[in-house]
N, C-alpha and C. Protein backbone atom coordinates (compact mmCIF):
# COMPACT_ATOMS: atom_id res chain seq x y z
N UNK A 1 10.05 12.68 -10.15
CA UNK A 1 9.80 14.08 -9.85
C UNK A 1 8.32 14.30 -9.57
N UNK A 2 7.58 13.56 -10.41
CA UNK A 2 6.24 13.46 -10.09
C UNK A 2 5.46 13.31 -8.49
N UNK A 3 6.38 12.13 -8.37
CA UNK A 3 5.34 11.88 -7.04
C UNK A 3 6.47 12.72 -5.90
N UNK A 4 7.52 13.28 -6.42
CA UNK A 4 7.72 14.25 -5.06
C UNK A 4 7.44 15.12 -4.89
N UNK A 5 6.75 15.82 -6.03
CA UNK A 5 5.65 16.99 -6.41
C UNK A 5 4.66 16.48 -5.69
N UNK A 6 3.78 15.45 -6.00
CA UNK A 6 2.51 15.24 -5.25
C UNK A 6 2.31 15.43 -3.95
N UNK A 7 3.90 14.26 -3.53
CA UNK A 7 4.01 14.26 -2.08
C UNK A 7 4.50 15.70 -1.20
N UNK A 8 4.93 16.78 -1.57
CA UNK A 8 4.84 18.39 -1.44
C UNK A 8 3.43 18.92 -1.20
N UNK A 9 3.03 19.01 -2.59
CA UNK A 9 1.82 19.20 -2.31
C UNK A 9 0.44 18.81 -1.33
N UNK A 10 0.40 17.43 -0.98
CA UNK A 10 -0.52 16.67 -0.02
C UNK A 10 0.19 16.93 1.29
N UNK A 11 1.38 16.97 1.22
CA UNK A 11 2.41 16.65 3.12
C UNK A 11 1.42 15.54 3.68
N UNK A 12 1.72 14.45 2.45
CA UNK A 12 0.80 13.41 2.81
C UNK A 12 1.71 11.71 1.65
N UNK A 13 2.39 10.84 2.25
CA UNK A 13 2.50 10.09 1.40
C UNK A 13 1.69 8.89 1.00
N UNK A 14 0.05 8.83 1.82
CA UNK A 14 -0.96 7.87 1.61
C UNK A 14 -1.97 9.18 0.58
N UNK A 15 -1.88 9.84 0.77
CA UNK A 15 -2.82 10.85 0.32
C UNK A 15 -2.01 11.20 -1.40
N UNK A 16 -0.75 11.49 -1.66
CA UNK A 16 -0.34 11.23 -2.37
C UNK A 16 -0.14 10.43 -3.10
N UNK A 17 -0.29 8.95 -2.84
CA UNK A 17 -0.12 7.66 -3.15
C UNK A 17 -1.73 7.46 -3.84
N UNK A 18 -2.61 8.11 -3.00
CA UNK A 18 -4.01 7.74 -3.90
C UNK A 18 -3.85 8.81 -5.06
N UNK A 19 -3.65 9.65 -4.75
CA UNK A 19 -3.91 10.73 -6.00
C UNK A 19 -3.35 10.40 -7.03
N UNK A 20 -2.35 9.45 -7.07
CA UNK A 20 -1.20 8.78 -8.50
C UNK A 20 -1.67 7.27 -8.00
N UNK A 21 -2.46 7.09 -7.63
CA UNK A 21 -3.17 5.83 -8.33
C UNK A 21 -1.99 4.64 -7.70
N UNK A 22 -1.44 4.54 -7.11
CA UNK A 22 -0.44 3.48 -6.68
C UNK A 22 -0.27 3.26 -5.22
N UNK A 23 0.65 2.83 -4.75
CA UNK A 23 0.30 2.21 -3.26
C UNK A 23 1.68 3.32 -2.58
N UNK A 24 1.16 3.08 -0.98
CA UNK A 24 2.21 3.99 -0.54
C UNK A 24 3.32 3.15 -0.16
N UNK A 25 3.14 2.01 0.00
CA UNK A 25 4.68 1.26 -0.03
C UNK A 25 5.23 1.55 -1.29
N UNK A 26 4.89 1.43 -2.69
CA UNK A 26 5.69 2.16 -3.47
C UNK A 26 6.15 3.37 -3.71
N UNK A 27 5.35 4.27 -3.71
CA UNK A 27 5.60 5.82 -3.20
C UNK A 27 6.45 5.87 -2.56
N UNK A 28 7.08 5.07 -1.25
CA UNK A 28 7.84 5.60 -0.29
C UNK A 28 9.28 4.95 -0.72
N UNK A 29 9.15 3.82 -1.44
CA UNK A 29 10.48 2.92 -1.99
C UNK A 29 10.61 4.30 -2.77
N UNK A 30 10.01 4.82 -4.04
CA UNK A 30 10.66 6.01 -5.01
C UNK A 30 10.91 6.71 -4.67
N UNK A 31 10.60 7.37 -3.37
CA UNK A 31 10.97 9.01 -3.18
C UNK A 31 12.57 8.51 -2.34
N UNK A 32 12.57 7.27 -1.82
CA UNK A 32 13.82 6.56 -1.01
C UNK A 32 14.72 6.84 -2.28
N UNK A 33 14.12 6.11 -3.05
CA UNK A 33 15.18 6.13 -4.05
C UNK A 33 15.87 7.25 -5.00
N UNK A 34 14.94 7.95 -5.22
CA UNK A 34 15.51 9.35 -6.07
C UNK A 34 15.88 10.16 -4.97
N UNK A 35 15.54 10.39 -3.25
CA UNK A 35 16.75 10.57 -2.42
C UNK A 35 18.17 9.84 -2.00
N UNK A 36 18.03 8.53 -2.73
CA UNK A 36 19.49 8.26 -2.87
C UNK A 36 20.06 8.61 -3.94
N UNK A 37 19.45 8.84 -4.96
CA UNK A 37 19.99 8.77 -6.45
C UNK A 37 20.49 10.25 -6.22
N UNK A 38 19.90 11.14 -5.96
CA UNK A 38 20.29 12.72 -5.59
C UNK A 38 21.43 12.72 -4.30
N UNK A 39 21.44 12.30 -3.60
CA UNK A 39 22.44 12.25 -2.61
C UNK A 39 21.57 13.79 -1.70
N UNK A 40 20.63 13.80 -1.55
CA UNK A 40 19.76 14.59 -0.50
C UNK A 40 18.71 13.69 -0.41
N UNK A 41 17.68 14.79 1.07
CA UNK A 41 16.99 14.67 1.66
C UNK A 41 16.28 15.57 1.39
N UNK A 42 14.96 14.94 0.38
CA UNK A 42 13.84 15.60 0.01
C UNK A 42 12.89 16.07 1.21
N UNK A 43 12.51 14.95 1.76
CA UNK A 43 11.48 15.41 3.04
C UNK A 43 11.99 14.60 4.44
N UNK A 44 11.72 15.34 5.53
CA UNK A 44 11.85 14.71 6.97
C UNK A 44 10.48 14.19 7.22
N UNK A 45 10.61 12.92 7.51
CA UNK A 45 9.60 12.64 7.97
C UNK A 45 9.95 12.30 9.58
N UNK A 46 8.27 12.72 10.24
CA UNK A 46 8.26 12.66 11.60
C UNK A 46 6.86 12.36 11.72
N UNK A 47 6.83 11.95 13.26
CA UNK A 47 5.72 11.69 13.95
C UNK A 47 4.01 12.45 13.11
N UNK A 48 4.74 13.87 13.34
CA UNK A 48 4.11 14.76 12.60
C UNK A 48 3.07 15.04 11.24
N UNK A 49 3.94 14.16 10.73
CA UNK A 49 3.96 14.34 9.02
C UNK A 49 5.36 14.27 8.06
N UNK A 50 5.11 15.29 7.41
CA UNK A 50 6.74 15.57 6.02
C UNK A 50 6.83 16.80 6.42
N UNK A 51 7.81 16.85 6.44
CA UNK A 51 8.45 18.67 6.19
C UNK A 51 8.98 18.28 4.94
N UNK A 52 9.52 19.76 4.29
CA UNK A 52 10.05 19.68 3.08
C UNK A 52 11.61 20.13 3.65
N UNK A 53 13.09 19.71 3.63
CA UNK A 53 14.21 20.00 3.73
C UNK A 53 14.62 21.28 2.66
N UNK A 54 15.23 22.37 3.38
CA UNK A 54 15.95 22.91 2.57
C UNK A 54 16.17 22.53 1.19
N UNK A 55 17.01 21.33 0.79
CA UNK A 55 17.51 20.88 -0.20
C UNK A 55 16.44 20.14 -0.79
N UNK A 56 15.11 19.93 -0.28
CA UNK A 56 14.37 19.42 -0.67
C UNK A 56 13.28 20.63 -1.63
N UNK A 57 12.93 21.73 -0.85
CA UNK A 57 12.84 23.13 -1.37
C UNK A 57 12.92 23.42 -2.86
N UNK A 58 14.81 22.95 -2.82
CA UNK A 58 15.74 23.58 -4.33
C UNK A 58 14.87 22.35 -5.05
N UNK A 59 15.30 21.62 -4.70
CA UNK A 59 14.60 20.52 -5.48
C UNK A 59 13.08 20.18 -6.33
N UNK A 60 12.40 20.98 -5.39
CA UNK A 60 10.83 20.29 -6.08
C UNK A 60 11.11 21.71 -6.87
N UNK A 61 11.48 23.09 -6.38
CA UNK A 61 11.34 24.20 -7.59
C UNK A 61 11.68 23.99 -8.73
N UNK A 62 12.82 22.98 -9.23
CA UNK A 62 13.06 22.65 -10.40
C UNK A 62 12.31 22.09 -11.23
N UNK A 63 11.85 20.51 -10.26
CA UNK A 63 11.18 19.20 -10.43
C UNK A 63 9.94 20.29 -11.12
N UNK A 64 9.27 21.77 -10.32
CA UNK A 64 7.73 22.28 -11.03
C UNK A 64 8.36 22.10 -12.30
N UNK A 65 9.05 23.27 -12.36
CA UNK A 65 9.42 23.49 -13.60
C UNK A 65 9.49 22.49 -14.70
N UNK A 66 10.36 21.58 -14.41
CA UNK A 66 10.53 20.43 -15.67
C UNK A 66 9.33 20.08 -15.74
N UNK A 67 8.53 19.80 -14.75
CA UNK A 67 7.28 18.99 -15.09
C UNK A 67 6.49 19.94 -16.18
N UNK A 68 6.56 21.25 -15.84
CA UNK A 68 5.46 22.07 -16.56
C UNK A 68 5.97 22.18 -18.27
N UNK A 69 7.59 22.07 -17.89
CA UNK A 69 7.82 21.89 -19.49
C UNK A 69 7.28 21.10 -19.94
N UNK A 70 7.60 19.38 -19.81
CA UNK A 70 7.17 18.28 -20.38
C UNK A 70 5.71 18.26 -20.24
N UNK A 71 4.65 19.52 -19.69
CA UNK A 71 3.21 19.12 -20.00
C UNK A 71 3.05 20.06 -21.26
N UNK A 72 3.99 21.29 -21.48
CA UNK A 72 3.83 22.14 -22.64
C UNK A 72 4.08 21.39 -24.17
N UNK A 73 5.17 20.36 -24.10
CA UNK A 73 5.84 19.43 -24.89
C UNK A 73 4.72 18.77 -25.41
N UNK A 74 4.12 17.88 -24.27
CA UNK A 74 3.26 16.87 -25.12
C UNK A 74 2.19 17.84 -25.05
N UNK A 75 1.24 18.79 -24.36
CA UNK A 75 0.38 19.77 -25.11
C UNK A 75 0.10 20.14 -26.97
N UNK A 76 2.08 20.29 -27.00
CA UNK A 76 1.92 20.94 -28.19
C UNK A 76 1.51 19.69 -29.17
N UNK A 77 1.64 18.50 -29.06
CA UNK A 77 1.69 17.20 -29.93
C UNK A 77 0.51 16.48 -30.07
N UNK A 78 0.03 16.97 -28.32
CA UNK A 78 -1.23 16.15 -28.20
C UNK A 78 -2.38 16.08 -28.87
N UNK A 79 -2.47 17.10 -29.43
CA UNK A 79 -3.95 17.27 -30.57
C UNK A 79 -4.01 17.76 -32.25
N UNK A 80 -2.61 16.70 -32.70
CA UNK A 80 -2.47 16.79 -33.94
C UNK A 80 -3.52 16.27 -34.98
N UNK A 81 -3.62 16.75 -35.68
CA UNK A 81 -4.80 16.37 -36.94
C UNK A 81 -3.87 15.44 -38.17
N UNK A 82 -3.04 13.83 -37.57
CA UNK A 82 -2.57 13.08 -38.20
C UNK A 82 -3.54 12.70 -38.65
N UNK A 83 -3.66 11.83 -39.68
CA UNK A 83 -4.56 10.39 -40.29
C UNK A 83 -3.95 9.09 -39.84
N UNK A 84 -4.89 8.47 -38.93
CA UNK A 84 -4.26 7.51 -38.54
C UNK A 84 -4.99 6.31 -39.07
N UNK A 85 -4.56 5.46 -39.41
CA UNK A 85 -5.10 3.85 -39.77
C UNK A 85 -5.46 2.70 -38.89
N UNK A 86 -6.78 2.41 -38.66
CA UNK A 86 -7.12 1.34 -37.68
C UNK A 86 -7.00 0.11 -38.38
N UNK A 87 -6.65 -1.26 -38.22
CA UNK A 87 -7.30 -2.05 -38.03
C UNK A 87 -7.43 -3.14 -37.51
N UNK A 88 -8.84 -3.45 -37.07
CA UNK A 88 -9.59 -4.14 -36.08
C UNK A 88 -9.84 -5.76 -36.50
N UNK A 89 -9.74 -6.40 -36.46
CA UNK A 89 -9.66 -7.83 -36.70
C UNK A 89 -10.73 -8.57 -35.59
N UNK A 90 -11.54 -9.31 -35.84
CA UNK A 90 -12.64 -10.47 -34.74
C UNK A 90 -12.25 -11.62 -35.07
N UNK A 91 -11.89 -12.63 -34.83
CA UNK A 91 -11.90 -13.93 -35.32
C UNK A 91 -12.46 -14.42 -34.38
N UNK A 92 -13.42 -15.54 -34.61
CA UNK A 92 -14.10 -16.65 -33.74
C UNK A 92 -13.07 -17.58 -33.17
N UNK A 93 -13.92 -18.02 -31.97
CA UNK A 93 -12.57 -18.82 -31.38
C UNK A 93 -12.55 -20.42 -31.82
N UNK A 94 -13.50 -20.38 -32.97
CA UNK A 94 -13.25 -21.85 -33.99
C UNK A 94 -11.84 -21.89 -34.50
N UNK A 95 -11.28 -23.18 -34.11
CA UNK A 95 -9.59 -23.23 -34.51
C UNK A 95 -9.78 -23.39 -36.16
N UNK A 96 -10.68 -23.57 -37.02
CA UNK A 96 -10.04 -23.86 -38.21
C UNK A 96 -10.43 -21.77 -38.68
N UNK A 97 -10.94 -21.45 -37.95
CA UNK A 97 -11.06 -19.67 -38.69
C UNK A 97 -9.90 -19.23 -38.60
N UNK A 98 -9.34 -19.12 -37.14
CA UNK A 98 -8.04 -19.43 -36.83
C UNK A 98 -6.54 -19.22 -37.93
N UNK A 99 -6.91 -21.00 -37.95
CA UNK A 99 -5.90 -21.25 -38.85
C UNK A 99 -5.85 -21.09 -40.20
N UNK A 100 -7.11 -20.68 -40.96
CA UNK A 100 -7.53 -20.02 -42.42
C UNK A 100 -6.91 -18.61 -42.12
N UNK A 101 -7.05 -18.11 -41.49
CA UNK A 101 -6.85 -16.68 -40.93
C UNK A 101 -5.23 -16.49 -41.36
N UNK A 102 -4.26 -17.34 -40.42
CA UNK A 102 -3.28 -17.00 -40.55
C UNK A 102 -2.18 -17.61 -41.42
């Protein structure tokens, strides 16, 4: 849902593809694919660019939505005042520290 949000937003799937950090041959395999998995046609692509399809429309309005839930979700979690426990271990790369070690 993510990157068919992005790709909406940019009407760009190289431009989209940088903004999520990944390549546009993958970008274009996922949006292939969650338009098969949906049994629609998110965007037309042409010479042009993307249009967004009708059914593509219904689609990302939802896709906002869920997304904005799941940023309210982890919002609410994200800046809990747990106690959390580190610990950090160095061992030298001498095999007998190593093997005392473990």
């Amino acid at each position: 849902m993510k990157y068919a949000v992005e790709v909406a937003n940019t009407r760009s799937i190289s431009k989209a593809a940088e903004n999520l950090y990944t390549s546009q041959p993958n970008l274009s395999r996922a949006i292939k694919a969650l338009e098969s998995d949906l049994k629609i046609k998110i965007f037309k692509r042409s010479s042009k660019g993307l249009e967004i399809t009708i059914a593509g429309e219904e689609f990302l309005l939802y896709a906002k939505n869920a997304l904005a839930q799941i940023k309210k979700i982890e919002s609410l979690y994200e800046n809990r005042n747990e106690k959390k426990l580190r610990l950090s271990i160095c061992v030298p790369r001498a095999s007998y520290f190593s093997y005392a070690f473990s």
